[in-house]
C-alpha atoms as a PDB file:
ATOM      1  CA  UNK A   1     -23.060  62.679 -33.261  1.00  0.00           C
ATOM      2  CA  UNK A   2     -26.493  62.261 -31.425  1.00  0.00           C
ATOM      3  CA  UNK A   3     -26.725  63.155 -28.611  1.00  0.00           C
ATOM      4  CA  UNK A   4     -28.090  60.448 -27.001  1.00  0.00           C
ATOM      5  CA  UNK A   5     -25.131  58.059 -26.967  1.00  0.00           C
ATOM      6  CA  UNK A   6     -22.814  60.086 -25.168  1.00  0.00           C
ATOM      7  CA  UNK A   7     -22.049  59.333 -21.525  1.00  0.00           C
ATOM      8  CA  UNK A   8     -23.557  62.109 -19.379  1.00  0.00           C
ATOM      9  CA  UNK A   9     -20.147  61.729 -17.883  1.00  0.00           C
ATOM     10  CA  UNK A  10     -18.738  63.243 -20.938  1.00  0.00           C
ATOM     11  CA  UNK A  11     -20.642  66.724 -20.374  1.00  0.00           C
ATOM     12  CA  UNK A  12     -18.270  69.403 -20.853  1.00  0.00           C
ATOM     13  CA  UNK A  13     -15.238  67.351 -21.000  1.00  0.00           C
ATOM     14  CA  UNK A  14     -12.056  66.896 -23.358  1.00  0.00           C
ATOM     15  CA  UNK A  15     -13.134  63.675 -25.225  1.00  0.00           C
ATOM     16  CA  UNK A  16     -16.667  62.709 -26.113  1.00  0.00           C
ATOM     17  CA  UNK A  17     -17.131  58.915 -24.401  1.00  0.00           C
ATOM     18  CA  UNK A  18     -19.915  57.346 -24.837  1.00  0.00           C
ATOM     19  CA  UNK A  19     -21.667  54.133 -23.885  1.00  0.00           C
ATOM     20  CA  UNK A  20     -20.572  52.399 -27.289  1.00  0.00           C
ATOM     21  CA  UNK A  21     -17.430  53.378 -26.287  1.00  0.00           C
ATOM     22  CA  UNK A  22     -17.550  52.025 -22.604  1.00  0.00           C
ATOM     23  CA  UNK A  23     -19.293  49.072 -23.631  1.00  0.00           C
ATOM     24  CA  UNK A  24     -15.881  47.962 -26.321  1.00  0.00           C
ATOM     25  CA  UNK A  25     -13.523  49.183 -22.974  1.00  0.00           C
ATOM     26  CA  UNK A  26     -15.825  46.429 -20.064  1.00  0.00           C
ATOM     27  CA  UNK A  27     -15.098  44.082 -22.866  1.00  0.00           C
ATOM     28  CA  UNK A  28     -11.150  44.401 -23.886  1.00  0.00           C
ATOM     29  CA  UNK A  29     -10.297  45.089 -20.353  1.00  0.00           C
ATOM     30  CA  UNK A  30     -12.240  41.323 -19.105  1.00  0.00           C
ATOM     31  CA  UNK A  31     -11.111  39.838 -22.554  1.00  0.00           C
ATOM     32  CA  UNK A  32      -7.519  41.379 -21.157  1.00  0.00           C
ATOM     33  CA  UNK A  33      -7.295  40.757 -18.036  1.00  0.00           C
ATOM     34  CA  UNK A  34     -10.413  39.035 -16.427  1.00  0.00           C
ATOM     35  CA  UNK A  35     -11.385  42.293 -14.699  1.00  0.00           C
ATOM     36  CA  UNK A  36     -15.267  42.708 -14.608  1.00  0.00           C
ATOM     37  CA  UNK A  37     -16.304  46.355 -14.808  1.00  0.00           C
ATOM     38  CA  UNK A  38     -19.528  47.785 -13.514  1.00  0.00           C
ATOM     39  CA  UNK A  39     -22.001  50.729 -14.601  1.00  0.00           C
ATOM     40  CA  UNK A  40     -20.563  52.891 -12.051  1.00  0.00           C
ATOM     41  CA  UNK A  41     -16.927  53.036 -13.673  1.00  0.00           C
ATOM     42  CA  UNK A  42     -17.852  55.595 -16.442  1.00  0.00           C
ATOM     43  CA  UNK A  43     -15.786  58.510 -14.500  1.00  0.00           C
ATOM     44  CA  UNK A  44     -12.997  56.136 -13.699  1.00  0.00           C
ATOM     45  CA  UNK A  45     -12.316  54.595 -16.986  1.00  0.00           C
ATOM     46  CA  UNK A  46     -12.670  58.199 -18.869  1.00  0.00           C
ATOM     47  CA  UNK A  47     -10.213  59.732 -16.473  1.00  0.00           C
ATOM     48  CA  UNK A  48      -7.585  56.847 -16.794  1.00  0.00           C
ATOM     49  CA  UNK A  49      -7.859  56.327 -20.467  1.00  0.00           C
ATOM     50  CA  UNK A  50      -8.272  60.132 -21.287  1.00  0.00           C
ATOM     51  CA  UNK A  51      -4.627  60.245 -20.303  1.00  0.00           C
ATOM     52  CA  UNK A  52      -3.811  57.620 -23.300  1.00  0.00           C
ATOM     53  CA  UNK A  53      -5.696  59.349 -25.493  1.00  0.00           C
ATOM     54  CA  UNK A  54      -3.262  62.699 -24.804  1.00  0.00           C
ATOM     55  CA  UNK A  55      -0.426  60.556 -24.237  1.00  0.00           C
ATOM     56  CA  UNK A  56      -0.754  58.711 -27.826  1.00  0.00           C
ATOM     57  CA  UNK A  57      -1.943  61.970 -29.391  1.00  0.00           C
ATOM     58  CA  UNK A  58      -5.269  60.296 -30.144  1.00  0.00           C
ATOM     59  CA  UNK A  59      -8.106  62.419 -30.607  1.00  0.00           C
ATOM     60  CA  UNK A  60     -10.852  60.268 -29.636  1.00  0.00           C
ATOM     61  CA  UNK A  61     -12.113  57.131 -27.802  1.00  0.00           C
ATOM     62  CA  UNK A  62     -13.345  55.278 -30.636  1.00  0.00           C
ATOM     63  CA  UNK A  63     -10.249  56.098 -32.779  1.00  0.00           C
ATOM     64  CA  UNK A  64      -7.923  54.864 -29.328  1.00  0.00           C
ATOM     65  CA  UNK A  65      -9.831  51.616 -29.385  1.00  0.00           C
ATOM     66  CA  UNK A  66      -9.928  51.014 -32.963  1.00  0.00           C
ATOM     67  CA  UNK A  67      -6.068  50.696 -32.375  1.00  0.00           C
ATOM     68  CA  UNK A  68      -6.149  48.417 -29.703  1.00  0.00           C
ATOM     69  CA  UNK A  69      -8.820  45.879 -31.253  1.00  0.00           C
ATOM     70  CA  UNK A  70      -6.822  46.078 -34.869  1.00  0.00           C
ATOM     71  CA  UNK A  71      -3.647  45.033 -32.737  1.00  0.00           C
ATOM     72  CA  UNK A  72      -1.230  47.839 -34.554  1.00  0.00           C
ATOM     73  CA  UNK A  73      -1.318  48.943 -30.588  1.00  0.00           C
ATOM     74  CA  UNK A  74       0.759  46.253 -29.741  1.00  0.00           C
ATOM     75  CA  UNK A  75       2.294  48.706 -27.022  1.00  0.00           C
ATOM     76  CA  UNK A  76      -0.545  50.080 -26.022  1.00  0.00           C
ATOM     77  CA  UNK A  77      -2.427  47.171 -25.157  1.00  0.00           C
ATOM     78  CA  UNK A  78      -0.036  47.323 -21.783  1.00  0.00           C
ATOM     79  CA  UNK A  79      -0.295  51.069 -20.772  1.00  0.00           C
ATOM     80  CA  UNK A  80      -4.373  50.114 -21.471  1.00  0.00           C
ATOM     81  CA  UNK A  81      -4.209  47.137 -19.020  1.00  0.00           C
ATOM     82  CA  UNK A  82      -1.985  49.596 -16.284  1.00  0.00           C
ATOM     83  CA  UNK A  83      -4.537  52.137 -16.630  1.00  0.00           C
ATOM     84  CA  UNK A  84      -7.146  50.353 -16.050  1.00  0.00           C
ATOM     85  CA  UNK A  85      -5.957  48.350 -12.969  1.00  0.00           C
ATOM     86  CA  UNK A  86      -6.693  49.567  -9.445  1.00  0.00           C
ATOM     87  CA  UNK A  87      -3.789  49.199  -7.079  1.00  0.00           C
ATOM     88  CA  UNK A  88      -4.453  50.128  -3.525  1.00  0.00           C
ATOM     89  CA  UNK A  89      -2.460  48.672  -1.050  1.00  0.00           C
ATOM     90  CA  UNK A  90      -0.233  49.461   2.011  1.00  0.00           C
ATOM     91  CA  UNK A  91       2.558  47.789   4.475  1.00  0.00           C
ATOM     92  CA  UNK A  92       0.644  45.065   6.548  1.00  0.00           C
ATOM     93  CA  UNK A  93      -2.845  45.216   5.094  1.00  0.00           C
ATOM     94  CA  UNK A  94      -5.162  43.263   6.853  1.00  0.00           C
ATOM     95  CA  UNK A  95      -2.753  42.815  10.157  1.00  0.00           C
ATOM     96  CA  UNK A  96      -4.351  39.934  11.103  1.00  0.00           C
ATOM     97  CA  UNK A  97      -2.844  37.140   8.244  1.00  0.00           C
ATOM     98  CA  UNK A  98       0.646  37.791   8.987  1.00  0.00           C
ATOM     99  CA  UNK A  99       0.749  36.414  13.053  1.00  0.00           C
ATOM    100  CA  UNK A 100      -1.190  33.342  11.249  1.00  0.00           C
ATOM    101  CA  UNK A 101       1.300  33.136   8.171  1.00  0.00           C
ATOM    102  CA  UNK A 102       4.538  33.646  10.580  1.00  0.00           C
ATOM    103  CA  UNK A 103       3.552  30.487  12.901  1.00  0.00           C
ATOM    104  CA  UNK A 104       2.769  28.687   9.788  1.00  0.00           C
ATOM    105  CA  UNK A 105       6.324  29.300   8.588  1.00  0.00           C
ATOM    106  CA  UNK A 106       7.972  28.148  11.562  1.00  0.00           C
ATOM    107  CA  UNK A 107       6.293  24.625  11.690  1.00  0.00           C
ATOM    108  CA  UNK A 108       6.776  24.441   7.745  1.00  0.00           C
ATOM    109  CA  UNK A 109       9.246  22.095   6.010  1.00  0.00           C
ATOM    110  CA  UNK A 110      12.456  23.947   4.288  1.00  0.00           C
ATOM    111  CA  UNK A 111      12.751  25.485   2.250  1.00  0.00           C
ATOM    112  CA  UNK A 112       9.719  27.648   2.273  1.00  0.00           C
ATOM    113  CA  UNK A 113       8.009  29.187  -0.562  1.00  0.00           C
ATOM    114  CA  UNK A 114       5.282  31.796  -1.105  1.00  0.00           C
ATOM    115  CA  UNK A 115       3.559  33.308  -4.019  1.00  0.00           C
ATOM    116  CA  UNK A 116       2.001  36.885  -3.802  1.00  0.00           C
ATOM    117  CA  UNK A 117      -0.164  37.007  -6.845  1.00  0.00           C
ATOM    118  CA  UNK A 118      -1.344  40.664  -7.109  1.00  0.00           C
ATOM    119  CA  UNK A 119       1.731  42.433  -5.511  1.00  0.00           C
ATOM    120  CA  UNK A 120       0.572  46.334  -6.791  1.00  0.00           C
ATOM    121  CA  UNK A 121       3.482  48.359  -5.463  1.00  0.00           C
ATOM    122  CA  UNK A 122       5.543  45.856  -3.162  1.00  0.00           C
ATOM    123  CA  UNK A 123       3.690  46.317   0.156  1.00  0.00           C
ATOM    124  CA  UNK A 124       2.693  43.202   0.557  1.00  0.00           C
ATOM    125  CA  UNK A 125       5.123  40.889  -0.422  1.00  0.00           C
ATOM    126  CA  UNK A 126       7.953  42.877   1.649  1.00  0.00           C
ATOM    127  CA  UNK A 127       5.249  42.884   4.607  1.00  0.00           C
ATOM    128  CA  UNK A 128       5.748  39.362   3.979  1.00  0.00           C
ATOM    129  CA  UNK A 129       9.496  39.235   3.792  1.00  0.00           C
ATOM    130  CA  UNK A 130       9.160  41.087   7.250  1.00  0.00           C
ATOM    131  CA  UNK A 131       7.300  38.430   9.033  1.00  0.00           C
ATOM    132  CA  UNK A 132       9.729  35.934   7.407  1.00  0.00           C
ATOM    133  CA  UNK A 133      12.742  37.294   9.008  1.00  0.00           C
ATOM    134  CA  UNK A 134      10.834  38.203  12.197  1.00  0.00           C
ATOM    135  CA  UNK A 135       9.646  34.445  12.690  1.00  0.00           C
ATOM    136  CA  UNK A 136      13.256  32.997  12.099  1.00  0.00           C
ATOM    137  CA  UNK A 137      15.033  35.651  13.932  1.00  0.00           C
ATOM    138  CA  UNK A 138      16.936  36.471  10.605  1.00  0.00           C
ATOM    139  CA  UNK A 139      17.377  38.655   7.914  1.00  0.00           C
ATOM    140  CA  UNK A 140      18.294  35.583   5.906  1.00  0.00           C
ATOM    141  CA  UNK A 141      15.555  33.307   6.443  1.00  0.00           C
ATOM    142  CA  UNK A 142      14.815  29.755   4.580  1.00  0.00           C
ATOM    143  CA  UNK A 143      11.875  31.436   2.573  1.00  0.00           C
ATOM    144  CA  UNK A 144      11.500  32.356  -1.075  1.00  0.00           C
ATOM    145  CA  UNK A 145       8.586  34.775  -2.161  1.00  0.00           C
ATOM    146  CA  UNK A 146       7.616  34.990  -5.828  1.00  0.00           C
ATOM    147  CA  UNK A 147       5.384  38.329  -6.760  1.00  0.00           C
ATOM    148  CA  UNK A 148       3.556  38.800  -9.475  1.00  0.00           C
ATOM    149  CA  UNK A 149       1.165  41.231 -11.394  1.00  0.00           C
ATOM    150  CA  UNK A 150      -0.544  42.135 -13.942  1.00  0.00           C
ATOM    151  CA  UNK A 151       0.519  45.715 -14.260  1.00  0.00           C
ATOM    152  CA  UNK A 152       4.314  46.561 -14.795  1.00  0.00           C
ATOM    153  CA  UNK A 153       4.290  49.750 -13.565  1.00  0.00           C
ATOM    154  CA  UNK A 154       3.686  48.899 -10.350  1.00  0.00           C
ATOM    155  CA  UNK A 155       5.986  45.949 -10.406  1.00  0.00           C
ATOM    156  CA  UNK A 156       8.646  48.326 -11.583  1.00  0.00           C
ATOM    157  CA  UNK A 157       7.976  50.527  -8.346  1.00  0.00           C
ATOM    158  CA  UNK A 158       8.282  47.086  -6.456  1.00  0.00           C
ATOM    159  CA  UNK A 159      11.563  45.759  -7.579  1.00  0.00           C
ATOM    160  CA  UNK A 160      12.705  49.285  -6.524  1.00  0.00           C
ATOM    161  CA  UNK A 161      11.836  49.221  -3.011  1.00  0.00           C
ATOM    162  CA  UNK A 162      11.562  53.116  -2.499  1.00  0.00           C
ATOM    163  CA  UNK A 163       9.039  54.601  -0.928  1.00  0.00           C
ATOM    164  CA  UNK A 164       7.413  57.958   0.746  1.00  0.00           C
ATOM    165  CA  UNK A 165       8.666  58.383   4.375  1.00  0.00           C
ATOM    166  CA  UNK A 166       4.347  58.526   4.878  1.00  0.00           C
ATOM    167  CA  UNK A 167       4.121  54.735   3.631  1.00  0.00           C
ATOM    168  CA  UNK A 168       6.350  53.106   6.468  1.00  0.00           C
ATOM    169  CA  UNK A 169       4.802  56.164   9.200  1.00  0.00           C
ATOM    170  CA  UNK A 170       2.658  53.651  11.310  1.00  0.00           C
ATOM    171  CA  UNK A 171       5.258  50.779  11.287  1.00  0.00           C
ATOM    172  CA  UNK A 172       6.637  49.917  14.589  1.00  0.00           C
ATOM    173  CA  UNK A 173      10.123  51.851  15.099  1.00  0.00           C
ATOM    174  CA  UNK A 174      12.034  48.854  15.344  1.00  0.00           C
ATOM    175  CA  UNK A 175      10.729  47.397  11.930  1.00  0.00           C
ATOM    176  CA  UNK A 176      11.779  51.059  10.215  1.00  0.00           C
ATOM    177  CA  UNK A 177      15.137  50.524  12.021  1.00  0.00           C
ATOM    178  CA  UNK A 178      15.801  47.497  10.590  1.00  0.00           C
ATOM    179  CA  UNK A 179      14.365  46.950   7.374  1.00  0.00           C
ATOM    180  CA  UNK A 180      14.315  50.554   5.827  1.00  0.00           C
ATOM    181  CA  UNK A 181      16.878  53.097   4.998  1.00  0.00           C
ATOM    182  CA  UNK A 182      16.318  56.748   5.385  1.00  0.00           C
ATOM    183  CA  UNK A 183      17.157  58.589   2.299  1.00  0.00           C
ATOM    184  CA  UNK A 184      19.169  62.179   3.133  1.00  0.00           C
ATOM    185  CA  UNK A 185      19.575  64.801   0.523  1.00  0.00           C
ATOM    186  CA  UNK A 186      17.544  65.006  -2.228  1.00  0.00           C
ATOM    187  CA  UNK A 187      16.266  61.522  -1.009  1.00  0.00           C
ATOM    188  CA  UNK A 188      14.810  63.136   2.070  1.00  0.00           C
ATOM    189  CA  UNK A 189      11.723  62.263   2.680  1.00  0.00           C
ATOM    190  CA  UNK A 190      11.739  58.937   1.119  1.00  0.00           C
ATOM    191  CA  UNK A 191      12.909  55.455   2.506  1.00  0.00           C
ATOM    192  CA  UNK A 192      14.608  52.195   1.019  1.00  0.00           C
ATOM    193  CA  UNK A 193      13.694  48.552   1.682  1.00  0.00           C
ATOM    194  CA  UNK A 194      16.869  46.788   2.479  1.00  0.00           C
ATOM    195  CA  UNK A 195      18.754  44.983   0.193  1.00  0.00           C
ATOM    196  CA  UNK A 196      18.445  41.372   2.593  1.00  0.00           C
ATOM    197  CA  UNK A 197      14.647  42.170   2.508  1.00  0.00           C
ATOM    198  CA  UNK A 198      14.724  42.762  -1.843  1.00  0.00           C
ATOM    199  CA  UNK A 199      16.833  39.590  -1.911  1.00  0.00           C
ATOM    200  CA  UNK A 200      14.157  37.042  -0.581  1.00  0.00           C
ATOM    201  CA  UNK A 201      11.817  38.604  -3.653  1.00  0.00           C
ATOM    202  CA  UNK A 202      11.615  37.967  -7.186  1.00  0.00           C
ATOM    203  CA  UNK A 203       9.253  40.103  -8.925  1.00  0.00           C
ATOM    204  CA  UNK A 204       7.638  39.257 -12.279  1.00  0.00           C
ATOM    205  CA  UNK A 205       4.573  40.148 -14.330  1.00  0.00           C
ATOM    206  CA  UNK A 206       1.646  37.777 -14.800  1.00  0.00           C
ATOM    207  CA  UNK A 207      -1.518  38.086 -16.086  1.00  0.00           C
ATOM    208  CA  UNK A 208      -3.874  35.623 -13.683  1.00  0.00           C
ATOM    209  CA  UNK A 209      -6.213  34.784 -17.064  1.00  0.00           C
ATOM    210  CA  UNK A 210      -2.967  33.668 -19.143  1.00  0.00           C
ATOM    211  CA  UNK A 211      -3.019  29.586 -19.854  1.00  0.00           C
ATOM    212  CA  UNK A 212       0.644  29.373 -18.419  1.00  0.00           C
ATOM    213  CA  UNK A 213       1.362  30.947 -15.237  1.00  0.00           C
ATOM    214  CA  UNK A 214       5.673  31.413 -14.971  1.00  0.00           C
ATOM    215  CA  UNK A 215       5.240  29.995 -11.429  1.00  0.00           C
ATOM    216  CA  UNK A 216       5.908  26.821 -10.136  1.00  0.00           C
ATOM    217  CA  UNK A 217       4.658  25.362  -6.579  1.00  0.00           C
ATOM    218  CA  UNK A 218       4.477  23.408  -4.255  1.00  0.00           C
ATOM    219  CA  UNK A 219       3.645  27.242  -2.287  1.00  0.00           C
ATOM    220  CA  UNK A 220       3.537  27.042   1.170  1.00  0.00           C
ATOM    221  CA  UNK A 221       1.085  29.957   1.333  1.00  0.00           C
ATOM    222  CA  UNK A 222      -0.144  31.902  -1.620  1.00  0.00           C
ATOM    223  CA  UNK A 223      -1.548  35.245  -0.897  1.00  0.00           C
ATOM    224  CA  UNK A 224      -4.493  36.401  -3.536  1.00  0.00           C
ATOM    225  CA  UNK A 225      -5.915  39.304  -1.786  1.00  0.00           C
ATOM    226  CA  UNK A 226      -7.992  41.909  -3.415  1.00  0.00           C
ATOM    227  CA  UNK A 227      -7.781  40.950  -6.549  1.00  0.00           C
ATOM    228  CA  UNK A 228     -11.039  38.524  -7.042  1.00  0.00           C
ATOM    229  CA  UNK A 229     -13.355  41.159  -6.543  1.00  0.00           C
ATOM    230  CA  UNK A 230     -12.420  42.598  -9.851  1.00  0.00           C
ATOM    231  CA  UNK A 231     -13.482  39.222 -11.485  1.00  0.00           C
ATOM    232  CA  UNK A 232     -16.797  37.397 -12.212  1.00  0.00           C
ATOM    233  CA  UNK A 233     -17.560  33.960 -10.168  1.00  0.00           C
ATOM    234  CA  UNK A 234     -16.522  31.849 -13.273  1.00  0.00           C
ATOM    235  CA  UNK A 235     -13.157  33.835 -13.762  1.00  0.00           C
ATOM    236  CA  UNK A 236     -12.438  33.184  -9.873  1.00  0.00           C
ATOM    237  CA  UNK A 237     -14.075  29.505 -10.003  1.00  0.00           C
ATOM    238  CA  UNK A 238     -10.996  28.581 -12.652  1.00  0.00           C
ATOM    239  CA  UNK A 239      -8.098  30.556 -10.903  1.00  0.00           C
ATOM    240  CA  UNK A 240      -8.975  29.048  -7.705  1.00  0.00           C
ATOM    241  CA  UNK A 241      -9.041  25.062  -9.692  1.00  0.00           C
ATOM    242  CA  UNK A 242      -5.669  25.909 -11.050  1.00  0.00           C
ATOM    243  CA  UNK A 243      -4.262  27.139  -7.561  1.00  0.00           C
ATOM    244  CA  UNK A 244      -4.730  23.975  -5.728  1.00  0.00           C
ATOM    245  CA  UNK A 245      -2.520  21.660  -7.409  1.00  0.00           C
ATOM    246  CA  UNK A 246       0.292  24.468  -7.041  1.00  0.00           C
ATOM    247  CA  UNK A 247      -0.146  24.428  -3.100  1.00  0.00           C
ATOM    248  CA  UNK A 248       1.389  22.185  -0.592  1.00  0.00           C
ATOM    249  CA  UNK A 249      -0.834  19.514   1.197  1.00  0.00           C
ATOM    250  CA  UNK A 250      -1.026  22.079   4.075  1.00  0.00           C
ATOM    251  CA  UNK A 251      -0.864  25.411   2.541  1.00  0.00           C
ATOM    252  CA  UNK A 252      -2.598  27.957   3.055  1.00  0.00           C
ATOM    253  CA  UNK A 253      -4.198  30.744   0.632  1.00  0.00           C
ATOM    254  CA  UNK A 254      -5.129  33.976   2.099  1.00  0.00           C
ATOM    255  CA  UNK A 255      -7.850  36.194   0.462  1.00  0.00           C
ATOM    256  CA  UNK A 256      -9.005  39.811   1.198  1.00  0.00           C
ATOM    257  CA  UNK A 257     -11.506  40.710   3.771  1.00  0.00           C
ATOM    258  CA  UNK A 258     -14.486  40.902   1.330  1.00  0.00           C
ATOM    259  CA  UNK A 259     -13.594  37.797  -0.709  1.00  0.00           C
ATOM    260  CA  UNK A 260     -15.201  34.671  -0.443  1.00  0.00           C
ATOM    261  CA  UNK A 261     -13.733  31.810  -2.035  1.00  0.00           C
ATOM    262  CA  UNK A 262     -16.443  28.801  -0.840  1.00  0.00           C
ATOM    263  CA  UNK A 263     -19.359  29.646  -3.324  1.00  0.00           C
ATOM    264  CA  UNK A 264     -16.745  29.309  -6.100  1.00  0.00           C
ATOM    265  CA  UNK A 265     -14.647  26.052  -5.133  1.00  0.00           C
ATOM    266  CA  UNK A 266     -14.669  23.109  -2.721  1.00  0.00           C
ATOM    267  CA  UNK A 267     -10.847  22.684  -3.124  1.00  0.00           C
ATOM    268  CA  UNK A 268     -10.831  24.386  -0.569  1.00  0.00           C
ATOM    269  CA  UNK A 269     -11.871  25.084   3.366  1.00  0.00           C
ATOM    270  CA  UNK A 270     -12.134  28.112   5.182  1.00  0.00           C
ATOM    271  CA  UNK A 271      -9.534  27.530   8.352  1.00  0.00           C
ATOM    272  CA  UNK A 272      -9.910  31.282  10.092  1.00  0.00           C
ATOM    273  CA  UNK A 273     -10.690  34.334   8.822  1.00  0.00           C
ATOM    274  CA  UNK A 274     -10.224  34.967   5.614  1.00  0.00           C
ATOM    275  CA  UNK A 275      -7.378  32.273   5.152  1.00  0.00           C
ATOM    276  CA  UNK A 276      -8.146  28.653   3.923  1.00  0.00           C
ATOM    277  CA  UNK A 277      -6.398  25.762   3.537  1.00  0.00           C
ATOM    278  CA  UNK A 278      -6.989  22.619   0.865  1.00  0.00           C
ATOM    279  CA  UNK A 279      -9.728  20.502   1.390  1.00  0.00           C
ATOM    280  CA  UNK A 280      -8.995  16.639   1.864  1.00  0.00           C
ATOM    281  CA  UNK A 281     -10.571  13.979   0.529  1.00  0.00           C
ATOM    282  CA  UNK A 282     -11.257  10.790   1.947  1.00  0.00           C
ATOM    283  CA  UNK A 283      -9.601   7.936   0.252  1.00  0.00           C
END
């Protein structure tokens, strides 16, 4: 092989990967799943997809996605698309949506329904489940939250609603109390949401570039946090069009801290930080 088309990020390492290689992976992962790599993810991608490659007993990177574009990897095409999605998230990210979301809930018309579109492992949507039952003083409040994503091992970890003891640590006592059980014996150390909280949740995977979405509005608030940064300003430009018509007349659609959703639509208005609401127009 020459020399010159390997990856200096392949020095001295298991697989040779070079840019060829890279260059096939940016474009099955956006073809996939929208997500936009850049020149810096060399180390990433060869550490998450050198695990396939030993997992499938595949001896090389061109060989690996030779299988995935001839589509006798039906399977694989899934543990590829897992891999290669980052999921970092934790209980209450970005504290400042969730005082905004909880007054919007109580001034909302029942029943109440939210869609968490990038859910990773459950923090979020039971963060939102939380502020649901905190704003109506119940752990059976009129609210229905739909979470989605793209990567079912995470969703899988989600639906279960266990976690580290070191994931719930900087949650007020009285939330811990009331929404999480303490495992004991060979649980120790790990914690359970509680079965009201898992009720109000339905989890299910969804790929945000797929034609039909298995979701159906009006949403009172739809929380897509995070997850644009991954894609290119036409990707978000069309996911944005398509999430409009699925929101209520007052919803509201929260985005991440470094998102910003006005270059890319004027469906909507920014209405505080971060959080927007559909723009109206005069009739």
């Amino acid at each position: 092989m020459n020399s010159s088309t390997v990856s200096k990020s392949s020095a001295g390492k298991e697989f040779d990967f070079t840019e060829a290689d890279f260059a096939r992976v940016r474009k099955l992962i956006y073809q996939a799943a929208g997500i936009s790599l850049s020149d810096s993810k060399h180390e990433m991608v060869y550490s998450r997809l050198a695990r396939r490659l030993r997992a499938t007993g595949i001896s090389s990177f061109q060989h690996y996605l030779d299988v995935l574009e001839s589509g006798s990897g039906s399977d694989e095409w899934e543990a590829f698309t897992n891999a290669l999605t980052t999921n970092l998230t934790s209980f209450f990210r970005e504290h400042h949506h969730f005082p905004i979301l909880a007054e919007h809930l109580r001034k909302a018309a029942q029943p109440i329904s939210i869609w968490c579109c990038a859910s990773s492992t459950g923090e979020e949507p039971y963060s939102l489940a939380i502020t649901a039952c905190e704003a109506f003083g119940t752990l059976r409040p009129p609210v229905e939250i739909i979470a989605t994503d793209i990567d079912t091992n995470v969703l899988a970890t989600a639906a279960s609603g266990i976690y580290t003891y070191d994931r719930i640590e900087k949650l007020p006592m009285e939330q811990k109390k009331k929404f999480f059980l303490r495992g004991t014996g060979k649980q120790q150390g790990m914690v359970r949401v509680r079965d009201d909280l898992r009720k109000l949740i339905s989890f299910r995977p969804l790929n945000l570039l797929d034609g039909n979405w298995p979701v159906r509005g009006p949403f009172d608030a739809i929380f897509c946090r995070n997850v644009m940064i991954y894609f290119d300003k036409p990707t978000q430009a069309a996911i944005l069009k398509r999430f409009a018509p699925l929101m209520k007349p007052d919803g509201l659609l929260f985005a991440g801290h470094s998102e910003n959703f006005l270059y890319a639509t004027d469906a909507f208005k920014l209405l505080g930080k971060t959080v927007y609401t559909l723009e109206r127009r005069g009739g």
